[in-house]
Protein backbone atom coordinates (compact mmCIF):
# COMPACT_ATOMS: atom_id res chain seq x y z
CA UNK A 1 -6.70 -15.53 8.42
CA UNK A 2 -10.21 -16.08 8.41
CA UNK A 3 -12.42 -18.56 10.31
CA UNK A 4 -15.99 -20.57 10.89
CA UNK A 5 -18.45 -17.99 12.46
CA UNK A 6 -20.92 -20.79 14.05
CA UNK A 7 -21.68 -19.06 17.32
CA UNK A 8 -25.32 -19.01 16.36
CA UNK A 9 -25.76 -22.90 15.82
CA UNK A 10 -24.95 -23.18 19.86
CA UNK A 11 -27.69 -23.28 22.75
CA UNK A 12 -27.10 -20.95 25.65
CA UNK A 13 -27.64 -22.18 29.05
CA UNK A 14 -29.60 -19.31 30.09
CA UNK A 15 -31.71 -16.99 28.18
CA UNK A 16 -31.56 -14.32 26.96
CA UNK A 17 -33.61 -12.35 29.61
CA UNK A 18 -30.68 -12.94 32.05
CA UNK A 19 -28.41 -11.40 29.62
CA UNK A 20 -27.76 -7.33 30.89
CA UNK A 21 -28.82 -4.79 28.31
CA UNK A 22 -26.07 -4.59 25.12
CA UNK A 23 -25.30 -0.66 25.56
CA UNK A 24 -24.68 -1.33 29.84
CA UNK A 25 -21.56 -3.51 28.73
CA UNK A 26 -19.87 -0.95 26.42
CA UNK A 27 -18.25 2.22 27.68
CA UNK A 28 -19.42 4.23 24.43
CA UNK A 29 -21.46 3.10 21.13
CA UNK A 30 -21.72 3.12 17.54
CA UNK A 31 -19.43 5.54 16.06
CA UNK A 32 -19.42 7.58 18.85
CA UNK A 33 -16.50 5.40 19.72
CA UNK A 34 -14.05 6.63 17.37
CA UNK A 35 -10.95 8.30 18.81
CA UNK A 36 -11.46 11.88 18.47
CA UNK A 37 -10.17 13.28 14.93
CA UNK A 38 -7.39 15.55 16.82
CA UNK A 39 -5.82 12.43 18.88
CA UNK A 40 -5.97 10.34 15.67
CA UNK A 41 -4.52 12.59 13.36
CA UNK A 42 -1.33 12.87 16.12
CA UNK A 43 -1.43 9.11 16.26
CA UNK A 44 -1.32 8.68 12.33
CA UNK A 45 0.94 11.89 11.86
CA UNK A 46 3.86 9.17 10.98
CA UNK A 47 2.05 7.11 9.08
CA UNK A 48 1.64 9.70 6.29
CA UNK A 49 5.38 10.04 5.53
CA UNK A 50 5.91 6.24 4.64
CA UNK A 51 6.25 5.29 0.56
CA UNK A 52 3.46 4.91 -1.40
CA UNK A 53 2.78 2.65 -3.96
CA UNK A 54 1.77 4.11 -7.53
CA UNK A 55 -0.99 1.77 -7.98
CA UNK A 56 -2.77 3.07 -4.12
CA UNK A 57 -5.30 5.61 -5.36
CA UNK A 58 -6.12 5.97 -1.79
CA UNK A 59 -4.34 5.77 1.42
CA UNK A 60 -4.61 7.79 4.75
CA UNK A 61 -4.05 11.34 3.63
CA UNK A 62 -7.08 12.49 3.26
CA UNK A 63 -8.94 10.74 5.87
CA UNK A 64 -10.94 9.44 3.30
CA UNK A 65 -13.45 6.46 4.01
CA UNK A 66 -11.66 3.44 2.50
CA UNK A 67 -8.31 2.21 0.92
CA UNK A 68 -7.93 1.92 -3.12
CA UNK A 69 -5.66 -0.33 -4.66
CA UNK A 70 -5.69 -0.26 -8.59
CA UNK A 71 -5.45 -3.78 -10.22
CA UNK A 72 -5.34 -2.70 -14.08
CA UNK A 73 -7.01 0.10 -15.72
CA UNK A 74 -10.58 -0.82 -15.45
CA UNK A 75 -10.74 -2.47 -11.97
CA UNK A 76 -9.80 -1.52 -8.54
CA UNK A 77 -10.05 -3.10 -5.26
CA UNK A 78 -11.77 -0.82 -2.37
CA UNK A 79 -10.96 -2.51 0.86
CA UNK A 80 -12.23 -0.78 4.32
CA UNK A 81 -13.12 -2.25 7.94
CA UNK A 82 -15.68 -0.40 10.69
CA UNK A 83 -16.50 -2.21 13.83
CA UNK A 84 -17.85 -0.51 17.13
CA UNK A 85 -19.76 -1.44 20.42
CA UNK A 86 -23.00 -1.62 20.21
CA UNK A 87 -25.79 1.62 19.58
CA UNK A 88 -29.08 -0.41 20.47
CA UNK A 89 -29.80 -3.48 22.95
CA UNK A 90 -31.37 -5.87 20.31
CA UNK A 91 -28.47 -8.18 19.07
CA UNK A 92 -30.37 -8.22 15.21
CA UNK A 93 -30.56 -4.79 15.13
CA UNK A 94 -26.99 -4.20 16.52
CA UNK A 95 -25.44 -6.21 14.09
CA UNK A 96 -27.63 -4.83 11.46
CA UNK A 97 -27.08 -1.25 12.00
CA UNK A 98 -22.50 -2.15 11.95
CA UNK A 99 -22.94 -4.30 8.82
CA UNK A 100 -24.50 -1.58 7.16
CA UNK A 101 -21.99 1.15 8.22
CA UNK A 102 -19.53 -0.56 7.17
CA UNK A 103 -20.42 -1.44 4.02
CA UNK A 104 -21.57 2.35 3.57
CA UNK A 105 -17.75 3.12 2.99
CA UNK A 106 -17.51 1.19 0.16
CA UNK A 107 -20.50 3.08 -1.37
CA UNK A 108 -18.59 6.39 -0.76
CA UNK A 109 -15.82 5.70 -2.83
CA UNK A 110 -18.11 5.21 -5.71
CA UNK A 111 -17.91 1.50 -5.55
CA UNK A 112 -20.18 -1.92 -5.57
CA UNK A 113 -19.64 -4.14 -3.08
CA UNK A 114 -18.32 -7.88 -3.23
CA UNK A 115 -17.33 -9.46 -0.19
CA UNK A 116 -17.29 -8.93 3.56
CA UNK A 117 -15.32 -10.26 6.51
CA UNK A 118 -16.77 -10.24 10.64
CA UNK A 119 -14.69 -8.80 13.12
CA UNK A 120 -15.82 -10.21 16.10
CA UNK A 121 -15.03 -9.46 20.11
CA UNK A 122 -17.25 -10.61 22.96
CA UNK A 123 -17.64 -11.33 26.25
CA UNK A 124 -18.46 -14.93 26.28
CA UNK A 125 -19.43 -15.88 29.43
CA UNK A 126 -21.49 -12.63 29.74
CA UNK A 127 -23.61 -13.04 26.43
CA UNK A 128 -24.86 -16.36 25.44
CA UNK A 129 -24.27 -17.95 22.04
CA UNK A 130 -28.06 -17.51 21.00
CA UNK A 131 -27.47 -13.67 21.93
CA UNK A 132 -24.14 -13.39 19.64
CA UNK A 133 -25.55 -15.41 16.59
CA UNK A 134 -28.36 -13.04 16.38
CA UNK A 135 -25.47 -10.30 15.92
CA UNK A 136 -24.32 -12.37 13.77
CA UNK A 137 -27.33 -12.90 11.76
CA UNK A 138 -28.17 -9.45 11.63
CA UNK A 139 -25.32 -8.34 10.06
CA UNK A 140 -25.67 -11.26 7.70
CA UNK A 141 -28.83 -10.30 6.40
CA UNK A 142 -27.81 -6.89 5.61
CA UNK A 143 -24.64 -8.32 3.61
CA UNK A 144 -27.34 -10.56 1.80
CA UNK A 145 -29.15 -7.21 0.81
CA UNK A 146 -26.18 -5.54 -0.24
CA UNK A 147 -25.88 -8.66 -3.00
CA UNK A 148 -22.61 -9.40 -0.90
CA UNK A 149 -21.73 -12.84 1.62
CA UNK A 150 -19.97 -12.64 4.86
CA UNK A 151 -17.45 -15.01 3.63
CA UNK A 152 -15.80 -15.40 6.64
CA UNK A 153 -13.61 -13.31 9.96
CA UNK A 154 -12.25 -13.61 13.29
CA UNK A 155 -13.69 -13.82 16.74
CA UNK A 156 -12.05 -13.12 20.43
CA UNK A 157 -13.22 -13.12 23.77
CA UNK A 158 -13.16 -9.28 24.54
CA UNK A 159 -14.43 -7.82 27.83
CA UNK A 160 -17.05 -4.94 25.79
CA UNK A 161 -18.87 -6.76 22.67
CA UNK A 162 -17.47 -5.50 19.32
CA UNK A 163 -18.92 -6.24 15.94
CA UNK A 164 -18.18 -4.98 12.60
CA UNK A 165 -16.99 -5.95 8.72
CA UNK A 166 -14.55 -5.82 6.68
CA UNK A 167 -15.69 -4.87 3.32
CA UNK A 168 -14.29 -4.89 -0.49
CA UNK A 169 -15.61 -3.42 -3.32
CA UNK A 170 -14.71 -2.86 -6.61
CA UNK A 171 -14.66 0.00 -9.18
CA UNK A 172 -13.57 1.62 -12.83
CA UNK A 173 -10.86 3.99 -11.26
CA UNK A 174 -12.48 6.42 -13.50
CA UNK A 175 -15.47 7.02 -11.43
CA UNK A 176 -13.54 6.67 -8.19
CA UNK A 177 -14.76 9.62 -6.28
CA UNK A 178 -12.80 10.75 -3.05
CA UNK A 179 -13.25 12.86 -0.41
CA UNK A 180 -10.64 15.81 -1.86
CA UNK A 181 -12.06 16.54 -5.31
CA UNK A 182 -14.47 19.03 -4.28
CA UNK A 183 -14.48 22.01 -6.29
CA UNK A 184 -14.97 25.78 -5.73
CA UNK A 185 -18.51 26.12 -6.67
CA UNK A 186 -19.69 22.90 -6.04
CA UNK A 187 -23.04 22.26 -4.42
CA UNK A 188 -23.56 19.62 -0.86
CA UNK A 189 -26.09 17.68 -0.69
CA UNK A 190 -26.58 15.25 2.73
CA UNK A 191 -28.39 12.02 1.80
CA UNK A 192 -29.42 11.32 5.53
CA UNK A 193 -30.71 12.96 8.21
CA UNK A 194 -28.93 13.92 11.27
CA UNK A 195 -29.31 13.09 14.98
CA UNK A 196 -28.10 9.24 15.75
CA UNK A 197 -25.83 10.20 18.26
CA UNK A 198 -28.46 11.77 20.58
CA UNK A 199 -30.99 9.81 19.78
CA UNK A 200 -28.48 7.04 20.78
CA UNK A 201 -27.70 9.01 24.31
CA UNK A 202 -31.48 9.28 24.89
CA UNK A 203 -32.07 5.40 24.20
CA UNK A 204 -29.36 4.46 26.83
CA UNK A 205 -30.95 7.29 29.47
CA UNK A 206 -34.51 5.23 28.81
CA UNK A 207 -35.59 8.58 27.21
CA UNK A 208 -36.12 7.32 23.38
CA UNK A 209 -39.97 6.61 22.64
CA UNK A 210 -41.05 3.77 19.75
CA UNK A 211 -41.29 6.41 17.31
CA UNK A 212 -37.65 7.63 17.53
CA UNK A 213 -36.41 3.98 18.04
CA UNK A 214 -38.06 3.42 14.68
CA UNK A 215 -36.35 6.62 12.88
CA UNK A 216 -33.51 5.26 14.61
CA UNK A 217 -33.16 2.04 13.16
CA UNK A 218 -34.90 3.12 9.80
CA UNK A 219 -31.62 5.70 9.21
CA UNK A 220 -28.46 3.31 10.69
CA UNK A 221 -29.96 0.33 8.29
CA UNK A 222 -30.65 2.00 5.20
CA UNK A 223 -28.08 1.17 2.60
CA UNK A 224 -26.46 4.07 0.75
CA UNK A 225 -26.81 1.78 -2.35
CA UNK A 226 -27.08 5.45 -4.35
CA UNK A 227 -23.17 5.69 -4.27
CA UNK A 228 -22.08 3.86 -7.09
CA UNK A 229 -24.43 5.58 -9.57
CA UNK A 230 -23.68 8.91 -8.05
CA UNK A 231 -20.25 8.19 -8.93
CA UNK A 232 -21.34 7.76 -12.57
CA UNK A 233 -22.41 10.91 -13.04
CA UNK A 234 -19.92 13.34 -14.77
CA UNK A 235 -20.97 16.04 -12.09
CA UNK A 236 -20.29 14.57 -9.36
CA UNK A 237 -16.94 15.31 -7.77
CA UNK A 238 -16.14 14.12 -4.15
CA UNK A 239 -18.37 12.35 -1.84
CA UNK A 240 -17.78 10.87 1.89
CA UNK A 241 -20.46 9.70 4.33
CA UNK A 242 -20.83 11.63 7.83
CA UNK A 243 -20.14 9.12 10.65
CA UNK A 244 -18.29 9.69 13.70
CA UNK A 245 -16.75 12.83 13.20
CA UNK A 246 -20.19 14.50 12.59
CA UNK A 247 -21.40 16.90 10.05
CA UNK A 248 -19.25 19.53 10.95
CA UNK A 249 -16.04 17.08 10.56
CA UNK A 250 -16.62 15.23 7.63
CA UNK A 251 -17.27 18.64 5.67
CA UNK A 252 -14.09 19.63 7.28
CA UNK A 253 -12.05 16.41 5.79
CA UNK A 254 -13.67 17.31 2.42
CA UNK A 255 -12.74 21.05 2.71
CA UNK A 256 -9.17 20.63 3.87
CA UNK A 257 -8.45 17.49 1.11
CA UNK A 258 -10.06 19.85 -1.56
CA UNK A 259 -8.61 23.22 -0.65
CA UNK A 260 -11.84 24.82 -0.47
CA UNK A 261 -13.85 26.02 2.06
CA UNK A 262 -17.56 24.15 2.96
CA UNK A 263 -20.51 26.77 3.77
CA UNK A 264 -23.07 24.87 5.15
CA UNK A 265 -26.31 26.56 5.46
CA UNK A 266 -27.93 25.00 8.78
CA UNK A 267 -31.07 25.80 8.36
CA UNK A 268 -31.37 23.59 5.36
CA UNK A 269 -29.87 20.57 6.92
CA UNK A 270 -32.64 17.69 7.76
CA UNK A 271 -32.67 16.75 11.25
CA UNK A 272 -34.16 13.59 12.65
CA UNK A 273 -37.45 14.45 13.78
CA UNK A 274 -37.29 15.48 17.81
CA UNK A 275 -33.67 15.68 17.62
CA UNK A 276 -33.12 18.91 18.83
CA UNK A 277 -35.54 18.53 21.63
CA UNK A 278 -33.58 15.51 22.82
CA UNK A 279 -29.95 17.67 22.73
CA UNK A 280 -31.70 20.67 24.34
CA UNK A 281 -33.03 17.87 27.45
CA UNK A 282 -29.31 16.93 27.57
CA UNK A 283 -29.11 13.65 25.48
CA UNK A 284 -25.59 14.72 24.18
CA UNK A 285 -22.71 12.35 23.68
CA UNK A 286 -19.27 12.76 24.72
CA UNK A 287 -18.23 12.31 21.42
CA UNK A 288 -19.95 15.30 20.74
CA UNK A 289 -17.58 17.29 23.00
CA UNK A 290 -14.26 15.62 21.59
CA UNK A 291 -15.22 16.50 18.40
CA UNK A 292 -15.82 19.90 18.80
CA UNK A 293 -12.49 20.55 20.96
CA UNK A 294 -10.55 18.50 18.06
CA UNK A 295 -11.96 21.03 14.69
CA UNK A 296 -13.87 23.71 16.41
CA UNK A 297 -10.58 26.28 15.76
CA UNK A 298 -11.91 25.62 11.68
CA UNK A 299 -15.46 26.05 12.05
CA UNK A 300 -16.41 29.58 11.83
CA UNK A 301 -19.94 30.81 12.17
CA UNK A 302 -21.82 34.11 10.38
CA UNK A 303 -24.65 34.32 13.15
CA UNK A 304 -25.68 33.72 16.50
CA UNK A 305 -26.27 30.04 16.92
CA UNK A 306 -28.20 28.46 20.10
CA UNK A 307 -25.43 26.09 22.02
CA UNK A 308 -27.58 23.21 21.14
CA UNK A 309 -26.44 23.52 17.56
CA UNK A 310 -23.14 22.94 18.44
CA UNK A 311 -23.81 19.49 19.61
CA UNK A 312 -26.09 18.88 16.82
CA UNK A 313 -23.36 19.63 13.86
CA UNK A 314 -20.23 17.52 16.03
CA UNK A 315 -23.15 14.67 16.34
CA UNK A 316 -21.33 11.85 15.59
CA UNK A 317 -23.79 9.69 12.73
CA UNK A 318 -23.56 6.15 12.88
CA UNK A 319 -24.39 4.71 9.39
CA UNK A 320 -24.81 8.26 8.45
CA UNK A 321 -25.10 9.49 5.10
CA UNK A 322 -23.90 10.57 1.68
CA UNK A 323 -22.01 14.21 1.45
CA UNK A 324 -21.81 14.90 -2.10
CA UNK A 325 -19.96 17.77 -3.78
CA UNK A 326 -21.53 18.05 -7.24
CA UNK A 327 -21.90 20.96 -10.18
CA UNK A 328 -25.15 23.02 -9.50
CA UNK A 329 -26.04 21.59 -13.21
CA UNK A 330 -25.96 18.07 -11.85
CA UNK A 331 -27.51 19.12 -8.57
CA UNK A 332 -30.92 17.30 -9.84
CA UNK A 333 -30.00 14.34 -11.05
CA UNK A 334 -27.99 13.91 -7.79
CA UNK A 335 -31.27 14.54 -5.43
CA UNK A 336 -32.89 11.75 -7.70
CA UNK A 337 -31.04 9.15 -7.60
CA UNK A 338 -30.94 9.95 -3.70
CA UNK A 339 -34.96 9.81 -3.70
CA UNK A 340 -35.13 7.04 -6.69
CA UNK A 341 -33.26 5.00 -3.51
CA UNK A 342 -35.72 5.90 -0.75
CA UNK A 343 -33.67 8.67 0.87
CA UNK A 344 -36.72 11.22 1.17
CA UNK A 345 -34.84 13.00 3.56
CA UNK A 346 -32.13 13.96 1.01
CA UNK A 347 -31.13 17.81 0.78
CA UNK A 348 -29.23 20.42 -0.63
CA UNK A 349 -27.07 21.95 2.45
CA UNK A 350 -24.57 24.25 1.31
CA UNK A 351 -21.53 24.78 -1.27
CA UNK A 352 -17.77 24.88 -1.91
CA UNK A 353 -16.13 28.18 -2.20
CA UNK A 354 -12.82 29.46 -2.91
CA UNK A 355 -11.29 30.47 0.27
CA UNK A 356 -8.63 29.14 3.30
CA UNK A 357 -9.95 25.59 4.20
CA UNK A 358 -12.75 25.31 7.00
CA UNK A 359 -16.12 25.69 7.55
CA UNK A 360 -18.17 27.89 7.81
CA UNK A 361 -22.22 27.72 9.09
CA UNK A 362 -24.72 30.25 8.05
């Protein structure tokens, strides 16, 4: 059931400067929050074995990022939801950076968005209604540049504030493109950079300058609007967008659902720029660690790596982007459409081979 989201329209009592910072009321942020992939796959192990319906082209068993539900042969419904605590202390830019995560799922699958719903948890008499409207309104305006409204949701009183969408889309099933369609021989390309996670760790230490607050918000607010035309293209054959499980477990997902195994050569993967001096200061999060103790048994390596990279490849990416598995033939057309769409960052990281499923970093 959905509901009136007027917090905004109400005056607080006190201002906001009386308000304590966003990230001191939330044990962990972004999509560093996620329950580490290990736990969650026990926790979802049952799940799996119920019936499926023929007309769900996607469900839960490959982890992929949303649910698709075919309506007739040309149209299908993409439904997914994404909410976290927040990654940032300015509401706008909180709600901002969730509404476009969570629309980036629907962009995965190959699909355009329609519609979106707020999921919405806060501590009311710790935030003032001024403070949760401009969540509100940030997440709003990035629905409005998706082409989408926020047509409606639910609120609680929660004791950590939560914020986050629901979002639909809608595709031709034939260019659906999921996460387990990668192909031996395939090349990866990453649309967006990676380092959120620490830069997010540094930013709640006080350790994040204005520059890297910029790069910041400039990555977690970008749009992966490219999906939808990547999806168009004969060549392309899987695609997912890194988020909480990090590089390293996203490729994993795609290597295990395609029965291949991802090579991912490092040094080609873009980084955001001080990222690595940040993780080798010690602006790591936990989620970092979880991750790596959930997949690090299928991630092999064919070098020495400094232990910095570890936590660089299990950073967990909130509103991260595009993996795409593609035919080295299309590999062009994929890298412009990425740069067409203001992804200058975009890179070829790796391939598919034949081989047991993992991955492996060179």
């Amino acid at each position: 059931m959905t509901e009136s989201l007027s917090l905004s329209v109400a005056a607080p009592e006190a201002g906001p400067s009386a308000e304590p910072r966003l990230t001191s009321l939330a044990h962990g942020g972004g999509c560093g929050c996620k329950i580490a992939p290990g736990v969650l796959e026990g926790i979802l192990r049952g799940s799996a074995a119920l019936p499926v319906p023929p007309d769900l082209l996607v469900g839960i068993e490959t982890s992929d990022d949303a649910a698709v539900y075919r309506v007739n042969e040309r149209q299908a419904v993409v439904a997914t939801t994404d909410f976290f605590m927040p990654i940032v202390d300015d509401p706008e830019d909180f709600g901002r950076i969730a509404a476009t995560n969570a629309i980036s799922d629907v962009y995965a699958m190959g699909a355009t968005p329609i519609l979106a719903l707020a999921i919405v948890g806060m501590p009311i008499n710790v935030l003032s209604a001024a403070t949760i409207g401009r969540i509100l309104d940030g997440g709003a305006s990035v629905a409005r540049a998706a082409g989408i409204p926020v047509a409606g949701g639910h609120t609680i009183d929660s004791v950590e504030p939560i914020y986050g969408l629901v979002a639909l889309g809608l595709l031709d099933p034939a260019h659906l493109k999921r996460n387990a369609d990668a192909r031996p021989g395939d090349v990866l390309i990453l649309g967006k950079p990676l380092g959120v996670g620490i830069f997010s760790a540094a930013l709640k230490k006080g350790a994040l300058d204005a520059a890297g607050y910029a790069q910041l918000i400039a990555t977690t607010t970008r749009l992966n609007r490219p999906g939808p035309d990547l999806a168009r293209l004969p060549g392309v054959h899987a695609m997912t967008d890194v988020t909480g499980f990090g590089l390293a477990g996203h490729a994993l997902e795609m290597a295990r659902g395609s029965g291949c195994r991802a090579v991912i050569d490092w040094a080609a993967v873009p980084l955001l720029e001080g990222a690595r001096a940040l993780a080798e200061a010690g602006h790591v999060t936990g989620a970092s660690g979880r991750n790596w103790a959930s997949y690090g048994a299928s991630v092999a390596f064919d070098r020495e790596f400094p232990a910095v990279d570890q936590a660089l490849f299990c950073d967990p990416q909130t509103s991260g982007g595009l993996l795409v598995a593609c035919a080295p033939e299309s590999a062009d057309a994929v890298l412009g459409l990425f740069r067409s769409g203001d992804f200058a960052e975009v890179a070829v990281i790796g391939r598919m081979e034949a081989g047991a499923p993992g991955v492996t970093f060179a």
